[in-house]
N, C-alpha and C. Protein backbone atom coordinates (compact mmCIF):
# COMPACT_ATOMS: atom_id res chain seq x y z
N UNK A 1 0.84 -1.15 0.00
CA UNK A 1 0.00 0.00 0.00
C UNK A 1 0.90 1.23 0.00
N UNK A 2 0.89 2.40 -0.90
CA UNK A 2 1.03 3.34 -1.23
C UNK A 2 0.84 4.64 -0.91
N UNK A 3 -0.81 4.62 -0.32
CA UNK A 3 -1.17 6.46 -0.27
C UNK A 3 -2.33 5.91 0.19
N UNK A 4 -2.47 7.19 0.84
CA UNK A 4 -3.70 7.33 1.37
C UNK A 4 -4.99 6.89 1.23
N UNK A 5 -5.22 7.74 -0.35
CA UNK A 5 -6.92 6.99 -1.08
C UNK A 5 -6.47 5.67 -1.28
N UNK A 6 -5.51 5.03 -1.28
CA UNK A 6 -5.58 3.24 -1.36
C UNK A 6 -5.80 2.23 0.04
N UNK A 7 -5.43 3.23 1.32
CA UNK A 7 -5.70 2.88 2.74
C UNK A 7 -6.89 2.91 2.74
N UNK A 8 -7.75 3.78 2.48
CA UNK A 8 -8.81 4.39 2.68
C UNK A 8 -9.95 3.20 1.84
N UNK A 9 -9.56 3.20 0.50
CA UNK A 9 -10.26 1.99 -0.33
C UNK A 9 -10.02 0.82 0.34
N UNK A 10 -9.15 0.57 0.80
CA UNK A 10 -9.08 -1.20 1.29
C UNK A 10 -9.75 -1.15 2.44
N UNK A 11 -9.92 -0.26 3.30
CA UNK A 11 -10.68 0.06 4.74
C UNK A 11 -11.84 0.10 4.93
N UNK A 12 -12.46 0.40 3.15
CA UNK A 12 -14.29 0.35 3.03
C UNK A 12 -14.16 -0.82 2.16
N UNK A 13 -13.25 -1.47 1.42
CA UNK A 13 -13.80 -2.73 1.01
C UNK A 13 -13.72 -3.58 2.12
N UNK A 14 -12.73 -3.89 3.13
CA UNK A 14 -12.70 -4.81 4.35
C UNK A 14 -13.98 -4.61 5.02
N UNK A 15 -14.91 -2.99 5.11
CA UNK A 15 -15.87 -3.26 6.08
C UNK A 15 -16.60 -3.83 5.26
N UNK A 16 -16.91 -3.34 3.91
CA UNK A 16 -18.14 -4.20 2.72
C UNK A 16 -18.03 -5.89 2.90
N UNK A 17 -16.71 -6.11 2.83
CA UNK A 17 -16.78 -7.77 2.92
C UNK A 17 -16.48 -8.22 3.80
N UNK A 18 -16.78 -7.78 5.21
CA UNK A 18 -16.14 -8.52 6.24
C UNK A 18 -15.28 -9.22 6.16
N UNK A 19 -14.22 -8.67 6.02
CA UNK A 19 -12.89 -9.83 5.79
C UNK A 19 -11.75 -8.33 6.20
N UNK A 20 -10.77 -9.24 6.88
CA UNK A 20 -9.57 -8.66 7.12
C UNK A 20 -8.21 -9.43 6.42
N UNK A 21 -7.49 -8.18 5.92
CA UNK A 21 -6.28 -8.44 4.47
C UNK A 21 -4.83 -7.93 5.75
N UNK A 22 -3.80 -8.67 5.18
CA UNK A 22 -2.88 -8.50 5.79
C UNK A 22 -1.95 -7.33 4.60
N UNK A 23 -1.21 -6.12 5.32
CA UNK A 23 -0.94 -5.32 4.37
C UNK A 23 0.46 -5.09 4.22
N UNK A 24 1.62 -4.65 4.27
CA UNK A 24 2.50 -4.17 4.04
C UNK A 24 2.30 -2.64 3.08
N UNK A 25 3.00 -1.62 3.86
CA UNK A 25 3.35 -0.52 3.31
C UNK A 25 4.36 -0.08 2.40
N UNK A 26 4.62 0.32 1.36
CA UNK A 26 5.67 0.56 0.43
C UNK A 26 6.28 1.94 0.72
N UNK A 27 7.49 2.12 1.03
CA UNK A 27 7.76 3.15 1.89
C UNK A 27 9.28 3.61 0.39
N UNK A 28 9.20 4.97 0.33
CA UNK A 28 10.15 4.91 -1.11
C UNK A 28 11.34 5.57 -0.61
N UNK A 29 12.04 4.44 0.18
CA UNK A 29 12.74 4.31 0.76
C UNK A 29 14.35 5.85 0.66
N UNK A 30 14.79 5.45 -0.87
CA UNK A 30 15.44 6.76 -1.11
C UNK A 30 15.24 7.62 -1.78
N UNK A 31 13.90 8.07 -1.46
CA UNK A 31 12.90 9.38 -2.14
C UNK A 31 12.69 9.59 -3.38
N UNK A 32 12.67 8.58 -4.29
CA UNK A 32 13.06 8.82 -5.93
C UNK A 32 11.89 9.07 -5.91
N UNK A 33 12.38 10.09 -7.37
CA UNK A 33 11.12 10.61 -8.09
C UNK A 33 10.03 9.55 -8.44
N UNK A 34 10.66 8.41 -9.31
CA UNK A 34 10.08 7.52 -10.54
C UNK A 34 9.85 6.61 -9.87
N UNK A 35 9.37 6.21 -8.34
CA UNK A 35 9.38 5.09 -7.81
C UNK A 35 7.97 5.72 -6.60
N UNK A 36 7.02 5.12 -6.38
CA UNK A 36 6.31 5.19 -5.63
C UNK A 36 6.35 4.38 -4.21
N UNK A 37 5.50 5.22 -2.90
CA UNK A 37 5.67 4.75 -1.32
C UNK A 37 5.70 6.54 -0.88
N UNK A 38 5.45 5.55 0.47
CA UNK A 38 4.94 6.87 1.22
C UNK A 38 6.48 7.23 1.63
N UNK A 39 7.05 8.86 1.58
CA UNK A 39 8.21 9.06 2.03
C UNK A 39 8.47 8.88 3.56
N UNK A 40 9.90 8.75 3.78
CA UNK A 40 10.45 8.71 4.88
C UNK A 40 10.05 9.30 5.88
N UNK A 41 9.72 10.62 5.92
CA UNK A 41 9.41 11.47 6.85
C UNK A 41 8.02 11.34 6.88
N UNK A 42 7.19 10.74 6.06
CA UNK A 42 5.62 10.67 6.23
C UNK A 42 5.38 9.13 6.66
N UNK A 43 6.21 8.36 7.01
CA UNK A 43 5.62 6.80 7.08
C UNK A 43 5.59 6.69 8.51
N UNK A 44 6.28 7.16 9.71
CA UNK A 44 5.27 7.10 10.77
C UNK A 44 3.74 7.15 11.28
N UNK A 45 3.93 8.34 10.43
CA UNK A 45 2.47 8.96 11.11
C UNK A 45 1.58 8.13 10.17
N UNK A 46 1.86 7.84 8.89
CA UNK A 46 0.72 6.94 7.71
C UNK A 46 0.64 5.65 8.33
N UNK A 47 1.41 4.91 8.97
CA UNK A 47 1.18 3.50 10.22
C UNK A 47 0.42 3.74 11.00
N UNK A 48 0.53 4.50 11.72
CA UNK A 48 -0.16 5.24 12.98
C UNK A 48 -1.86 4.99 12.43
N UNK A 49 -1.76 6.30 11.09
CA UNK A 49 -3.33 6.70 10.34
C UNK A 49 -4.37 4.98 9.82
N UNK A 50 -2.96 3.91 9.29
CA UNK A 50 -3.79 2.77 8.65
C UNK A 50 -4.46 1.57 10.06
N UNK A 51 -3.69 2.10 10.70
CA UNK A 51 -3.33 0.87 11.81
C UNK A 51 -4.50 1.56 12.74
N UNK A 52 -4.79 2.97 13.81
CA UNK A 52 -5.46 3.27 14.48
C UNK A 52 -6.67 4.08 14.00
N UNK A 53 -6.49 4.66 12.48
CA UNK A 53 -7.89 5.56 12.06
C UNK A 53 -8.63 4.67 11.22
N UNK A 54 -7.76 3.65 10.72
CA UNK A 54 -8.68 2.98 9.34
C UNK A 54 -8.34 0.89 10.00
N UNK A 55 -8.25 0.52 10.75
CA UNK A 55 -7.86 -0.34 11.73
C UNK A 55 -7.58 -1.47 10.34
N UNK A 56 -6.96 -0.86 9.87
CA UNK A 56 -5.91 -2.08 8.48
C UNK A 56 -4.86 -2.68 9.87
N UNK A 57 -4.84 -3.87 9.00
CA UNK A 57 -3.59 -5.12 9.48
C UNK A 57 -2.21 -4.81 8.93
N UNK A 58 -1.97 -3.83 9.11
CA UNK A 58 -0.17 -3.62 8.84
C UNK A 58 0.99 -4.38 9.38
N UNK A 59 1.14 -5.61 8.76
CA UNK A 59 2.03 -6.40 9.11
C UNK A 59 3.55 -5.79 8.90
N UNK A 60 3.55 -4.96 7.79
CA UNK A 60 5.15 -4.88 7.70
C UNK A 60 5.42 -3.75 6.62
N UNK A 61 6.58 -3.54 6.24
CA UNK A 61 7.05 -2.24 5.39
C UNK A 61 7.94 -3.28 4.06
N UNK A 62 7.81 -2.43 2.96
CA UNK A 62 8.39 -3.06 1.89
C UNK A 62 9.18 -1.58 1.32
N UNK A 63 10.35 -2.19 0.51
CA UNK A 63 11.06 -0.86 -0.06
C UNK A 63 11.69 -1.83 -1.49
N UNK A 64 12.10 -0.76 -2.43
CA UNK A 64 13.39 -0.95 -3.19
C UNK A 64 13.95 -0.23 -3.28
N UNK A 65 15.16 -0.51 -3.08
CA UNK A 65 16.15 0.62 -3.13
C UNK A 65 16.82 1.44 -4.28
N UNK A 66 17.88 2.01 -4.77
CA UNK A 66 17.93 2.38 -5.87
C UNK A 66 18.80 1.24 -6.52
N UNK A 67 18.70 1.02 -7.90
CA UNK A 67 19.43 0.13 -8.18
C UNK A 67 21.28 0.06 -8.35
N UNK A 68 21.39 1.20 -8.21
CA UNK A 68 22.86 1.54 -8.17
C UNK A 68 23.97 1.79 -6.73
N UNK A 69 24.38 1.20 -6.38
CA UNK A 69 25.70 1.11 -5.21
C UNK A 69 24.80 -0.05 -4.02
N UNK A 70 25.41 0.44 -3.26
CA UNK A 70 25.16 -0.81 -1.94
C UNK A 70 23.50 -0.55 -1.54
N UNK A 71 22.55 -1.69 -1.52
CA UNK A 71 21.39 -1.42 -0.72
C UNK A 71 21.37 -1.47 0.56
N UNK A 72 21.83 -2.04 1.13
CA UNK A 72 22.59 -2.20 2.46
C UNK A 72 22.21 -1.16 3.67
N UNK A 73 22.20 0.20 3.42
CA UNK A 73 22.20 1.38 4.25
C UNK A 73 19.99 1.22 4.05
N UNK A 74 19.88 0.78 2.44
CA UNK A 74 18.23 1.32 2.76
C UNK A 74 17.71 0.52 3.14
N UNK A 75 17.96 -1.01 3.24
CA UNK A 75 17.29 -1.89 3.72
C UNK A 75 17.46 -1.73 5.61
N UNK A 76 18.78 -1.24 5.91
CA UNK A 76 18.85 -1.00 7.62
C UNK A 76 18.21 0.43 8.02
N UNK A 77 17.64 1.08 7.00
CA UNK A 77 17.08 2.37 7.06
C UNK A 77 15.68 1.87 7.44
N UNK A 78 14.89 1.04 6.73
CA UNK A 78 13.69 0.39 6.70
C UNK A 78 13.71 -0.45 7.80
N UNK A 79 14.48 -1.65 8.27
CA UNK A 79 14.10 -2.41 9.30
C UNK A 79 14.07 -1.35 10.83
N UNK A 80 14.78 -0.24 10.85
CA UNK A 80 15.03 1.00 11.67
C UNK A 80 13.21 1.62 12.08
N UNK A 81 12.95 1.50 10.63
CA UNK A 81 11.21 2.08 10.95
C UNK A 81 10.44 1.09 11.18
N UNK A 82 10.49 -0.20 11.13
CA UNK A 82 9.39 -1.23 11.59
C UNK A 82 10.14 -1.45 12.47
N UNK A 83 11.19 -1.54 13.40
CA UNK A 83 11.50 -1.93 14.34
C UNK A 83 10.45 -0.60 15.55
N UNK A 84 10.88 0.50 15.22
CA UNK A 84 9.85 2.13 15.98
C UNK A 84 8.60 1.52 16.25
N UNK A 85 8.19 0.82 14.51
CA UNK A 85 6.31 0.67 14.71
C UNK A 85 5.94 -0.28 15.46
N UNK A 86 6.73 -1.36 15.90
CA UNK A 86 6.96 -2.65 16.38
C UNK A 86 6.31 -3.41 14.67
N UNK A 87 6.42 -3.09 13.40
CA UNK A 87 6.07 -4.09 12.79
C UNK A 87 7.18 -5.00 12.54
N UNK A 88 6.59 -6.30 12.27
CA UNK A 88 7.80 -7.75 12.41
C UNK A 88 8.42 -7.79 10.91
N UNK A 89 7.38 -7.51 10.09
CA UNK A 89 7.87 -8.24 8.37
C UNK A 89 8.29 -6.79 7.42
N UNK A 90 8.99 -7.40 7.03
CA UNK A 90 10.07 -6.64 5.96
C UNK A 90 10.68 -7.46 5.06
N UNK A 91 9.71 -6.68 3.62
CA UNK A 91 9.59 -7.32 2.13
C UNK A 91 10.52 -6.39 1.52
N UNK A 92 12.03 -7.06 1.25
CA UNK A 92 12.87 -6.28 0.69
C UNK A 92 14.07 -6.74 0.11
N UNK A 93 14.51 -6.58 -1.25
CA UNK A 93 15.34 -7.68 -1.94
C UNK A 93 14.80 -7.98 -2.94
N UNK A 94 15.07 -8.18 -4.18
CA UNK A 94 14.39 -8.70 -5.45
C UNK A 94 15.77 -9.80 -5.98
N UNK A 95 16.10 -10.13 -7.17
CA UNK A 95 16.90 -11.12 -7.17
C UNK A 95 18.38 -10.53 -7.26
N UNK A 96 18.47 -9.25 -7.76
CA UNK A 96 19.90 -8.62 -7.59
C UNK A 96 20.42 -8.57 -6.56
N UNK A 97 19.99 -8.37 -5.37
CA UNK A 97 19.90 -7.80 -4.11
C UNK A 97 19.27 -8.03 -2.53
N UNK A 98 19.07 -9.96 -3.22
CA UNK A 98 18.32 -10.60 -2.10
C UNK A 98 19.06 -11.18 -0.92
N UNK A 99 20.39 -11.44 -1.25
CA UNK A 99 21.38 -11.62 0.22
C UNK A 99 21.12 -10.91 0.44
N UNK A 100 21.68 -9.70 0.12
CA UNK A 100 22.02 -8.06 1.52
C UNK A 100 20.40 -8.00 2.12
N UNK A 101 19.66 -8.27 1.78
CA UNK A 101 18.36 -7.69 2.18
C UNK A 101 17.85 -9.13 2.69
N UNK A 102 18.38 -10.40 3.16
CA UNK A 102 18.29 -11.18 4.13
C UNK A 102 19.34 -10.94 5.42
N UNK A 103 20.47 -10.57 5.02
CA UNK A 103 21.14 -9.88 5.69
C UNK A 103 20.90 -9.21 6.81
N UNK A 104 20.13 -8.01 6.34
CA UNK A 104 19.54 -6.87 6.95
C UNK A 104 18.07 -7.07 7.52
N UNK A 105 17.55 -8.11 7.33
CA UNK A 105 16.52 -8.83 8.14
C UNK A 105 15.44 -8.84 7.18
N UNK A 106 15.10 -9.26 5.84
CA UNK A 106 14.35 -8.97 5.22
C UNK A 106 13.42 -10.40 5.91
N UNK A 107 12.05 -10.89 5.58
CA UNK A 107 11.46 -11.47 5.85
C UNK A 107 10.91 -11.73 4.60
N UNK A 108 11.10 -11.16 3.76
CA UNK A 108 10.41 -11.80 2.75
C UNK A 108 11.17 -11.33 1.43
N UNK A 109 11.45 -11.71 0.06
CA UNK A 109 12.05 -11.45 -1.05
C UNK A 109 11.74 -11.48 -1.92
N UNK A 110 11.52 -10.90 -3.32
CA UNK A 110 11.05 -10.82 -4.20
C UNK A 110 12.14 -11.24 -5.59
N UNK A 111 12.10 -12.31 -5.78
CA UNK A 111 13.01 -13.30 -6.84
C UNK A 111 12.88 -13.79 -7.71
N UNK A 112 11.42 -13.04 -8.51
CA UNK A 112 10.83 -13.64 -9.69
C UNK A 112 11.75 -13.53 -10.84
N UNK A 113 12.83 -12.81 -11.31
CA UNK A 113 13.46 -12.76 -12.18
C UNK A 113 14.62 -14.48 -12.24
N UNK A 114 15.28 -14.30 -10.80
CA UNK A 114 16.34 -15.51 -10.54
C UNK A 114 15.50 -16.63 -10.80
N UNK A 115 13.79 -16.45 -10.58
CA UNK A 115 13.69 -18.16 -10.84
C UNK A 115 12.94 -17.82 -12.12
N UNK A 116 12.71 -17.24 -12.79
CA UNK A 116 11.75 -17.75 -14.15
C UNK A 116 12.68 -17.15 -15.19
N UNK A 117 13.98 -16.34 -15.29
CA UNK A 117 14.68 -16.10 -16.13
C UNK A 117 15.49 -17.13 -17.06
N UNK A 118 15.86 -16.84 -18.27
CA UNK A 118 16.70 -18.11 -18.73
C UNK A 118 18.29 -17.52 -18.82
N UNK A 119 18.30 -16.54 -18.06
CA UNK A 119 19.52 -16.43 -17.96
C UNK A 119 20.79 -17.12 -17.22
């Protein structure tokens, strides 16, 4: 989850269908333009807003980092803010970059390229 009007939509579809979704936040970790998540300085208080105004299941924070030099610093930047929220899971790592971001405590990885590529 992204922004606001998408908290907000999943918060009246959960009451429409009685059902509760487990979420992760996309947090854009080193502020790029071309990459979407709620910024750094706004992802406290947007946990706070999904978790106590709109009572979403925020299990955890997800990032990518930029693709160029060490991810290393953004993935310990990110486990830094779910460690604050007390959230446990952190979705971070794709197949370039999935050690360092087990490393750094990722909980979950995103590796669709390493396994369906024919490279």
């Amino acid at each position: 989850m992204d922004s606001e009007k998408l908290a907000k939509t999943f918060s009246s579809l959960e009451a429409t269908n009685h059902k509760k979704i487990k979420y992760f936040i996309q947090v854009n970790i080193a502020d790029e333009q071309q990459k979407n998540g709620i910024s750094i300085t706004e992802t406290n208080q947007f946990i706070k807003y999904c978790i106590q105004d709109l009572k979403l299941n925020i299990i955890g924070l997800m990032c990518i980092p930029p693709m160029a030099g060490d991810p290393s610093q953004y993935f310990k930047s990110l486990a830094k803010i779910a460690i604050s929220n007390n959230l446990k899971e952190l979705s971070m790592g794709m197949s370039n970059d999935y050690e360092c971001a087990i490393k750094n405590g990722a909980t979950f990885v995103r590796i669709g390229s390493k396994i369906f590529s024919s490279d």
